[in-house]
C-alpha atoms as a PDB file:
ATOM      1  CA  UNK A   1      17.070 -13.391  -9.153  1.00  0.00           C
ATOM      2  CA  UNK A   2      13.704 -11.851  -8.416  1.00  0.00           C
ATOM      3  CA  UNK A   3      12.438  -8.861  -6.140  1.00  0.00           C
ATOM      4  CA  UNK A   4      13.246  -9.657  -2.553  1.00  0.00           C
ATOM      5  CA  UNK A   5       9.994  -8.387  -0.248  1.00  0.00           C
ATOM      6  CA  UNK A   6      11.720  -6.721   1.973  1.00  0.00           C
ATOM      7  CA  UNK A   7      12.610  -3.679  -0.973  1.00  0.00           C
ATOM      8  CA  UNK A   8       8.343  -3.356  -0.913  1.00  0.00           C
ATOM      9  CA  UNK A   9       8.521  -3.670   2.478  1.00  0.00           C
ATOM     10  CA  UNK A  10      10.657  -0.377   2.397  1.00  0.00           C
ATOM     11  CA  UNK A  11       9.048   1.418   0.197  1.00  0.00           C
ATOM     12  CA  UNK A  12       5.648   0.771   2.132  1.00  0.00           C
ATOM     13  CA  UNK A  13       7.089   1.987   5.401  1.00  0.00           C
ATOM     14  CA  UNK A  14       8.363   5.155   3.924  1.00  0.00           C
ATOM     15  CA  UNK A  15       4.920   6.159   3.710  1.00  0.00           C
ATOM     16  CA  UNK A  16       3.491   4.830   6.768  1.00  0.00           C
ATOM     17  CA  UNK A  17       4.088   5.371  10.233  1.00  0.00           C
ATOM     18  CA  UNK A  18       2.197   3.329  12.956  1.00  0.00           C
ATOM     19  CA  UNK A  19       3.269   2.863  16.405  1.00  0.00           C
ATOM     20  CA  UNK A  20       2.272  -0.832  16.018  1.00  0.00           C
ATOM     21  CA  UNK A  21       4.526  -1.787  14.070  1.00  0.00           C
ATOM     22  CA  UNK A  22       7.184  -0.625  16.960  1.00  0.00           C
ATOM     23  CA  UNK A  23       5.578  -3.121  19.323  1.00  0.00           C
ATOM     24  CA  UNK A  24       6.100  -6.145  17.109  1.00  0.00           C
ATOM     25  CA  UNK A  25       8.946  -8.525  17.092  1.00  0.00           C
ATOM     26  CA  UNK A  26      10.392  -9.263  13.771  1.00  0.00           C
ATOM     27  CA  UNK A  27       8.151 -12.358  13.152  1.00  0.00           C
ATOM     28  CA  UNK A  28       5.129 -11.059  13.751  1.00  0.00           C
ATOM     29  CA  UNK A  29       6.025  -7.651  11.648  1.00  0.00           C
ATOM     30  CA  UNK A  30       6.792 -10.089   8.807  1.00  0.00           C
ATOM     31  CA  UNK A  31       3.824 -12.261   8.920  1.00  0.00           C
ATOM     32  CA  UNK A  32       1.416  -8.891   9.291  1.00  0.00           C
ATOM     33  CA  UNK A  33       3.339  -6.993   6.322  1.00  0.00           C
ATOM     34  CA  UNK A  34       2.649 -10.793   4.025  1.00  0.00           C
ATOM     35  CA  UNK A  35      -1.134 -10.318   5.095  1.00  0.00           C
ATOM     36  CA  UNK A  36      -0.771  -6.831   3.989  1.00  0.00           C
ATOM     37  CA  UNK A  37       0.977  -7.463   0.478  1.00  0.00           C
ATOM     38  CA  UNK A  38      -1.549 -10.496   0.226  1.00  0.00           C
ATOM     39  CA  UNK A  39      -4.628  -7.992   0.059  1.00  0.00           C
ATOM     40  CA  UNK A  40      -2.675  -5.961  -2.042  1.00  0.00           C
ATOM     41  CA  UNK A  41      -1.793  -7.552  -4.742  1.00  0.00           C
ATOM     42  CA  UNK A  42      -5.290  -8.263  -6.591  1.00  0.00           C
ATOM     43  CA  UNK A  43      -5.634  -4.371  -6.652  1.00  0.00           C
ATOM     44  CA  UNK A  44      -2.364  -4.103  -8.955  1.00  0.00           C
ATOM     45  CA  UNK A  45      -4.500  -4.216 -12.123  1.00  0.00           C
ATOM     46  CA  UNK A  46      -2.283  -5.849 -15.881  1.00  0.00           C
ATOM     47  CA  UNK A  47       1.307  -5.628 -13.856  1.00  0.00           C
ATOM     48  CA  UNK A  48       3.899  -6.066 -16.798  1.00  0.00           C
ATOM     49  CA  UNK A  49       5.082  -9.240 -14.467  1.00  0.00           C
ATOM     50  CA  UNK A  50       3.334 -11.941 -12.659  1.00  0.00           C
ATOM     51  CA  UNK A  51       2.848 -11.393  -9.312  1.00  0.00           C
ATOM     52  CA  UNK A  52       1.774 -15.006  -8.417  1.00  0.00           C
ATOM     53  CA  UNK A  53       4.739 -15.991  -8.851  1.00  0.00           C
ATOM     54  CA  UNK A  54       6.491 -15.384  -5.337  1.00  0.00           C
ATOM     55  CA  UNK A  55       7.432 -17.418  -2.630  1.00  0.00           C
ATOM     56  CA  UNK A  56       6.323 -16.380   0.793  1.00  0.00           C
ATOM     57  CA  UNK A  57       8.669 -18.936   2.462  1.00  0.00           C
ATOM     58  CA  UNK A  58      12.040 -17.025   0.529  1.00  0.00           C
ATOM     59  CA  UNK A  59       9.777 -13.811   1.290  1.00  0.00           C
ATOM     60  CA  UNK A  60      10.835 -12.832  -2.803  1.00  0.00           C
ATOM     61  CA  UNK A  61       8.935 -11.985  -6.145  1.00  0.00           C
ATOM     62  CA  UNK A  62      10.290 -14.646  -9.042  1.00  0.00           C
ATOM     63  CA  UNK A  63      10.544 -11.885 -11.132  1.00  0.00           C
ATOM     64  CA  UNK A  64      12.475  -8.605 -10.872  1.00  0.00           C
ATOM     65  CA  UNK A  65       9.935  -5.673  -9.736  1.00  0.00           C
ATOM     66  CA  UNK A  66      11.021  -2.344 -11.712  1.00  0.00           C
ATOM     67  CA  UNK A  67      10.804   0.689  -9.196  1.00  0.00           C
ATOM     68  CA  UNK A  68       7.088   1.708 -10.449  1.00  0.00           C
ATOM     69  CA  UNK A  69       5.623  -1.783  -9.494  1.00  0.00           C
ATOM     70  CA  UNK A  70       7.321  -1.697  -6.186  1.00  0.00           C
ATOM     71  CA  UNK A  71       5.665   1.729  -5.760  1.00  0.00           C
ATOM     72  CA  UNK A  72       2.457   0.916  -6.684  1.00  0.00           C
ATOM     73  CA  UNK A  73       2.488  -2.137  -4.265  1.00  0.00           C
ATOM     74  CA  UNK A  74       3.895   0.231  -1.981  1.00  0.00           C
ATOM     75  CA  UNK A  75       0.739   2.737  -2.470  1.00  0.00           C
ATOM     76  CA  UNK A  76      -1.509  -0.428  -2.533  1.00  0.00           C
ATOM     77  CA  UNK A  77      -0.424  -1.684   0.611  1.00  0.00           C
ATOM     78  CA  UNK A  78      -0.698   2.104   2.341  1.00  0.00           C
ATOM     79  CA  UNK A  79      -4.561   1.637   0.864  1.00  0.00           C
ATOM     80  CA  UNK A  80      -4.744  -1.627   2.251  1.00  0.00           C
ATOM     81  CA  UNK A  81      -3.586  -0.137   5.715  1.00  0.00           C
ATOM     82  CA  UNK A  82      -5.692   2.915   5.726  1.00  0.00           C
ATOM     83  CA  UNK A  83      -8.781   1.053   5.174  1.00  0.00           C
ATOM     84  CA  UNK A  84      -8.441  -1.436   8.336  1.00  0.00           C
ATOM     85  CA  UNK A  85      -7.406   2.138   9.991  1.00  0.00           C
ATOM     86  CA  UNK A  86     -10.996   3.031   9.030  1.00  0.00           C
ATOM     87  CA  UNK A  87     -12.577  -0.117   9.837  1.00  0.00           C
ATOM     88  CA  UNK A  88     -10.580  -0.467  13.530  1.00  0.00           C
ATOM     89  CA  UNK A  89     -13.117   0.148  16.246  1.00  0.00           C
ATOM     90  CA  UNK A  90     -10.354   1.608  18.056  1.00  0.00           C
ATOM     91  CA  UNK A  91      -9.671   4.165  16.130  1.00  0.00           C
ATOM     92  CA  UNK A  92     -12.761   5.105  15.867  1.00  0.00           C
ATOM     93  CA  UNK A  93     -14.046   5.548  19.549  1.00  0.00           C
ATOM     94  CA  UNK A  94     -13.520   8.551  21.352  1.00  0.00           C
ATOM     95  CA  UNK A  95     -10.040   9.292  23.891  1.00  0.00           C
ATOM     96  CA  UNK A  96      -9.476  11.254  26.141  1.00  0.00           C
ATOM     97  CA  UNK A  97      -6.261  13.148  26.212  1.00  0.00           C
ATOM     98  CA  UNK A  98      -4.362  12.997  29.534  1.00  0.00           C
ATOM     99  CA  UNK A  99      -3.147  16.460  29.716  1.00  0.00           C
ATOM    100  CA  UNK A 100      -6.672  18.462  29.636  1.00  0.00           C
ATOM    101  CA  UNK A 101      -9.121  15.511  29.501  1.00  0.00           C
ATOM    102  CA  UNK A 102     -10.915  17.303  26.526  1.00  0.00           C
ATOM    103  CA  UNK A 103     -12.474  14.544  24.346  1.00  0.00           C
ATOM    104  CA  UNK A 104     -11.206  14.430  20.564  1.00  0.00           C
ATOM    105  CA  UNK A 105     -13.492  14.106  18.074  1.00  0.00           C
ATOM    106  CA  UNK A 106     -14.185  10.884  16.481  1.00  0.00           C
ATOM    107  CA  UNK A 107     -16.094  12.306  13.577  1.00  0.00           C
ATOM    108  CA  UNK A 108     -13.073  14.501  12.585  1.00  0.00           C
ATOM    109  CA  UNK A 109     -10.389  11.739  12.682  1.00  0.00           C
ATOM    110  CA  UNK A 110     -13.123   9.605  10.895  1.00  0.00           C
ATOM    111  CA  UNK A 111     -13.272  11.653   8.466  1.00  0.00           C
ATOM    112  CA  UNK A 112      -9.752  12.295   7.640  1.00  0.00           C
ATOM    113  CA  UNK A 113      -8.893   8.474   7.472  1.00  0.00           C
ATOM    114  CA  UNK A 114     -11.732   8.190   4.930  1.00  0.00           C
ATOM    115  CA  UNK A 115     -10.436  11.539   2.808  1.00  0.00           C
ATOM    116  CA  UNK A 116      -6.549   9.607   3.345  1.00  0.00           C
ATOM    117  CA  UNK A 117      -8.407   6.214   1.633  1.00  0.00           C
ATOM    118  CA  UNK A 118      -9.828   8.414  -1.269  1.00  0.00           C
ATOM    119  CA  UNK A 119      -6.401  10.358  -2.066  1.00  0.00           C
ATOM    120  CA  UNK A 120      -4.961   6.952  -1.639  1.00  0.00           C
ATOM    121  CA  UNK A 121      -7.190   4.768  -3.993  1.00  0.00           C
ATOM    122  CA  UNK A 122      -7.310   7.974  -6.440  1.00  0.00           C
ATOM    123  CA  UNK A 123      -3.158   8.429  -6.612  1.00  0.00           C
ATOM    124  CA  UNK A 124      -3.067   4.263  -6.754  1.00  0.00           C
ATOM    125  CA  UNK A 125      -5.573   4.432 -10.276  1.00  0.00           C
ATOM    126  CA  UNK A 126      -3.167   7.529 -11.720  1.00  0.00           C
ATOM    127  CA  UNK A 127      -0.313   5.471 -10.765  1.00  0.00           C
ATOM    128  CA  UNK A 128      -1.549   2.222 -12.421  1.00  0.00           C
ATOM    129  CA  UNK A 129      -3.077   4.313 -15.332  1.00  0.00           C
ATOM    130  CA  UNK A 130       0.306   5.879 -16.357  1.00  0.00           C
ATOM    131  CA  UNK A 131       2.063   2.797 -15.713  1.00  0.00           C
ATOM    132  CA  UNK A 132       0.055   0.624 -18.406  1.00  0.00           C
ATOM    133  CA  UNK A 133       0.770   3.531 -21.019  1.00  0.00           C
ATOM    134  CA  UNK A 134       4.348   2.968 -20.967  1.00  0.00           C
ATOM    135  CA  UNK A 135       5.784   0.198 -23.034  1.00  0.00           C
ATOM    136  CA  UNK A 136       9.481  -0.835 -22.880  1.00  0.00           C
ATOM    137  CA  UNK A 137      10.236   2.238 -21.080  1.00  0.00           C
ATOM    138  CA  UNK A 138       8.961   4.483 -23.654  1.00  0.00           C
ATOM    139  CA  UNK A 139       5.514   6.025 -23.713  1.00  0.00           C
ATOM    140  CA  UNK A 140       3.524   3.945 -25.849  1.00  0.00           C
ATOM    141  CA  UNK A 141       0.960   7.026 -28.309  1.00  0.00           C
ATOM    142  CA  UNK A 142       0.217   4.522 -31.458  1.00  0.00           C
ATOM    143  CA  UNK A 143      -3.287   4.462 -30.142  1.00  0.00           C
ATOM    144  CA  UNK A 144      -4.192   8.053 -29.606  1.00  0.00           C
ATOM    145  CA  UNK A 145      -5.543  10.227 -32.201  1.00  0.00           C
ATOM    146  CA  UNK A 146      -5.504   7.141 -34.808  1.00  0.00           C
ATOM    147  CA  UNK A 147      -2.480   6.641 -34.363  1.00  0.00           C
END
């Protein structure tokens, strides 16, 4: 039995929040997190399993995901998420908060959603870096120093 989406799925939303997600019924939710995992995937560079093989009718990998890949898709995903985050026009336009009508700065939030993409697509190549090193569950050091 393979890796059911849903355990990616969980791992994804314990690192993001959005109040959109809230608003969707459990269709829709499933259909946007698919889209999500979708434009993931191709980012997951030499997984140890193929991820092609999955079945978005069953909503499960063929294969059994170890923790570390379902991490890493996890991390992908939040990468996928923050960039449309960046690239949503209505994130990016000024508000106006209700209580003191003081506008908030749109080059500030801007910003920080482009400094959360870089952490995110710099922790996603450590993460994919240290997971190619290991073989069999053991750190794999024939090839350093001649090894």
């Amino acid at each position: 039995m393979g890796t059911p989406y849903e355990v990616v799925f969980d791992a994804y939303f314990a690192r993001v929040k959005d109040d959109l997600y809230t608003a969707m019924d459990a269709e829709e939710l499933e259909e946007e997190l698919i889209k999500i995992l979708e434009a993931a995937l191709p980012r997951f560079l030499y997984p140890k399993v193929d991820l092609n093989l999955r079945d978005n009718a069953t909503t499960e990998f063929e294969e059994t995901l170890t923790n570390e890949e379902v991490q890493i898709l996890a991390l992908l995903m939040n990468l996928v998420w923050a960039e449309t985050k960046v690239s949503d026009i209505e994130v990016v336009r000024q508000l106006y908060r209700d209580h003191d009508f003081q506008l908030t700065s749109q080059a500030s939030h801007l910003r920080a959603l482009i400094t959360l993409k870089s952490d995110l697509e710099l922790q996603a190549r450590r993460m994919m870096h240290n997971y190619s090193k290991v073989v069999d569950r053991e750190p794999d050091f024939d090839g350093l120093a001649g090894g």
